[in-house]
C-alpha atoms as a PDB file:
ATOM      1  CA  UNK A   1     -17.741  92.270   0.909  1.00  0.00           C
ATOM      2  CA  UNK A   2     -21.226  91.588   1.837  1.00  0.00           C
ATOM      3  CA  UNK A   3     -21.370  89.844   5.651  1.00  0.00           C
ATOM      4  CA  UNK A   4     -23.138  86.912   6.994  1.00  0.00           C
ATOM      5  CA  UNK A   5     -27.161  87.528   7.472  1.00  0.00           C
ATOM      6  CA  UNK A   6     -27.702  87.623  11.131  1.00  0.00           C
ATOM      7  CA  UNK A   7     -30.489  87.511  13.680  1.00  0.00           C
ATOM      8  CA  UNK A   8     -30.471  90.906  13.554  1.00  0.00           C
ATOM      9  CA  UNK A   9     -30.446  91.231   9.917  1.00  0.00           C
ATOM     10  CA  UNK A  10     -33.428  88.301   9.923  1.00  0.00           C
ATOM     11  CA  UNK A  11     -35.530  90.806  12.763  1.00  0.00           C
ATOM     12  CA  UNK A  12     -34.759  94.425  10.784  1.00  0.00           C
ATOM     13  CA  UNK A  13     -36.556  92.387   7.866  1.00  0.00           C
ATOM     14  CA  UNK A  14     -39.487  91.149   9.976  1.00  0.00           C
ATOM     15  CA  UNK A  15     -39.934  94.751  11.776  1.00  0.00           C
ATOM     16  CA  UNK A  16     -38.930  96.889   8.716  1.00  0.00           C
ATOM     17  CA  UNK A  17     -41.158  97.520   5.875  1.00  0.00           C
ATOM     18  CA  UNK A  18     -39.258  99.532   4.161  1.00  0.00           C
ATOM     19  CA  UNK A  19     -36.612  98.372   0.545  1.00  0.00           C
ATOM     20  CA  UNK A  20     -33.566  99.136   2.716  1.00  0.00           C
ATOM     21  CA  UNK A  21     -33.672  96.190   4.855  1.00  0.00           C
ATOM     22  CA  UNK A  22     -34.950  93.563   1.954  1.00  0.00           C
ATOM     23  CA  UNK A  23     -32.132  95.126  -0.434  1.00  0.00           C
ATOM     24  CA  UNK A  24     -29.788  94.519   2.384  1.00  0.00           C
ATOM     25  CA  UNK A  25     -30.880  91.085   3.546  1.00  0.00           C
ATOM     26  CA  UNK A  26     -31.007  89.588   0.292  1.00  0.00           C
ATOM     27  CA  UNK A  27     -27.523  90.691  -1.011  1.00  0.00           C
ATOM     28  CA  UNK A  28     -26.442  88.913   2.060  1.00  0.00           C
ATOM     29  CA  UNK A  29     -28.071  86.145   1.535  1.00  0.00           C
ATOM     30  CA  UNK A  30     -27.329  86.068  -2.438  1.00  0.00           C
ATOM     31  CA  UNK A  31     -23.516  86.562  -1.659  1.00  0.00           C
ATOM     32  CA  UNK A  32     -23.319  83.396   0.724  1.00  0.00           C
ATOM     33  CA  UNK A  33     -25.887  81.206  -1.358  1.00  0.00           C
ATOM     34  CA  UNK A  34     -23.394  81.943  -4.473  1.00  0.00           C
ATOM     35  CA  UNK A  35     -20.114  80.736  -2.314  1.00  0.00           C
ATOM     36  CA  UNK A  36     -22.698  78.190  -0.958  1.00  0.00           C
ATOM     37  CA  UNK A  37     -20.034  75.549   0.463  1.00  0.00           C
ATOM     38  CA  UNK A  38     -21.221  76.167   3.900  1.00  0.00           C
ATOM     39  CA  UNK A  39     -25.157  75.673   3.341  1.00  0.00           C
ATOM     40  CA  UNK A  40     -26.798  72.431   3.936  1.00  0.00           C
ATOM     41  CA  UNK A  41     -29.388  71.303   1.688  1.00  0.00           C
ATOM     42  CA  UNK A  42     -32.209  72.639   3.710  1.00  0.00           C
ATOM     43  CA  UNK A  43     -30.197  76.347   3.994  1.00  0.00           C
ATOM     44  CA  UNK A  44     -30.294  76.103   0.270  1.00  0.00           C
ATOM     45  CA  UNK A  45     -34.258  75.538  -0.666  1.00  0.00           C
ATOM     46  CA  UNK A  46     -34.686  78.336   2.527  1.00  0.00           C
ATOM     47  CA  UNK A  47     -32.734  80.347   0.360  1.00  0.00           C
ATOM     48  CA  UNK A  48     -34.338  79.317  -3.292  1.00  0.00           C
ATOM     49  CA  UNK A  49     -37.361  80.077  -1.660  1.00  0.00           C
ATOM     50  CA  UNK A  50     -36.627  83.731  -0.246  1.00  0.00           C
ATOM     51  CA  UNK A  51     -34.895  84.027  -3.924  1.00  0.00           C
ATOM     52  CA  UNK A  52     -38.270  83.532  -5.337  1.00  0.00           C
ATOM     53  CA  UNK A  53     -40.525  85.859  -3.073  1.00  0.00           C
ATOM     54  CA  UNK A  54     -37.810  88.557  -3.570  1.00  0.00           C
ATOM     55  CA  UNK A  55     -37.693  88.006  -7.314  1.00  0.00           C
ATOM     56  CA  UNK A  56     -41.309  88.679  -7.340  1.00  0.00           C
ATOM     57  CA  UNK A  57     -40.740  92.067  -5.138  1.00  0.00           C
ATOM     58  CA  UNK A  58     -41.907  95.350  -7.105  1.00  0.00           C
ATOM     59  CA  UNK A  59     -38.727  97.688  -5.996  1.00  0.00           C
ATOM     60  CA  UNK A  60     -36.031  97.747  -8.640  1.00  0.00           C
ATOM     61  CA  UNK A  61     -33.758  98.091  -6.366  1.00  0.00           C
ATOM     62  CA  UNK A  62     -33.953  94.617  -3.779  1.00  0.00           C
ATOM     63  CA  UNK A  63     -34.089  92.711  -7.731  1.00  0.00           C
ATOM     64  CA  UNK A  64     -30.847  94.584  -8.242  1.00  0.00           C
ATOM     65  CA  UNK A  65     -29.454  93.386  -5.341  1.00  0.00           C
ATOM     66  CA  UNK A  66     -30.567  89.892  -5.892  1.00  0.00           C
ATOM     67  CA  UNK A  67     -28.814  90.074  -9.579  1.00  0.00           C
ATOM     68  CA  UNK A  68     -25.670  91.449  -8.597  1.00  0.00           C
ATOM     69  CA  UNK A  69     -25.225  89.228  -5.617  1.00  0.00           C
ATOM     70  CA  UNK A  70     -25.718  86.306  -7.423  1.00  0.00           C
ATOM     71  CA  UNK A  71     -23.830  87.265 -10.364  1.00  0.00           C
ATOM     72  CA  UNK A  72     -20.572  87.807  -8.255  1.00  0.00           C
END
């Protein structure tokens, strides 16, 4: 099971350019937004929003992520 995003997981996505770290941060992200008990409203349009800028991200494989995540 996919963990909780951390500051870490929030700085390897500022630093790191590369699909590994978006794929990563957003099936985190995607897993807790879809057992979303624990966010508050504003942790859920943060989320919506990062949603949207990822859905709009060219590699196949951080939309995969996305889908799957929020499927499950």
């Amino acid at each position: 099971m996919t963990s909780k995003l951390s500051k870490s997981d929030v700085d390897r996505l500022l630093t790191d350019p590369f699909v590994d770290a978006q794929a990563d941060a957003v099936a985190k992200i995607a897993t807790r937004y879809d057992a979303a008990a624990d966010f508050g409203e504003q942790e859920k349009k943060l989320a919506a929003e990062i949603f949207s800028l990822m859905c709009k991200d060219v590699e196949e494989r951080v939309r995969g992520a996305l889908a799957a995540n929020l499927k499950e």
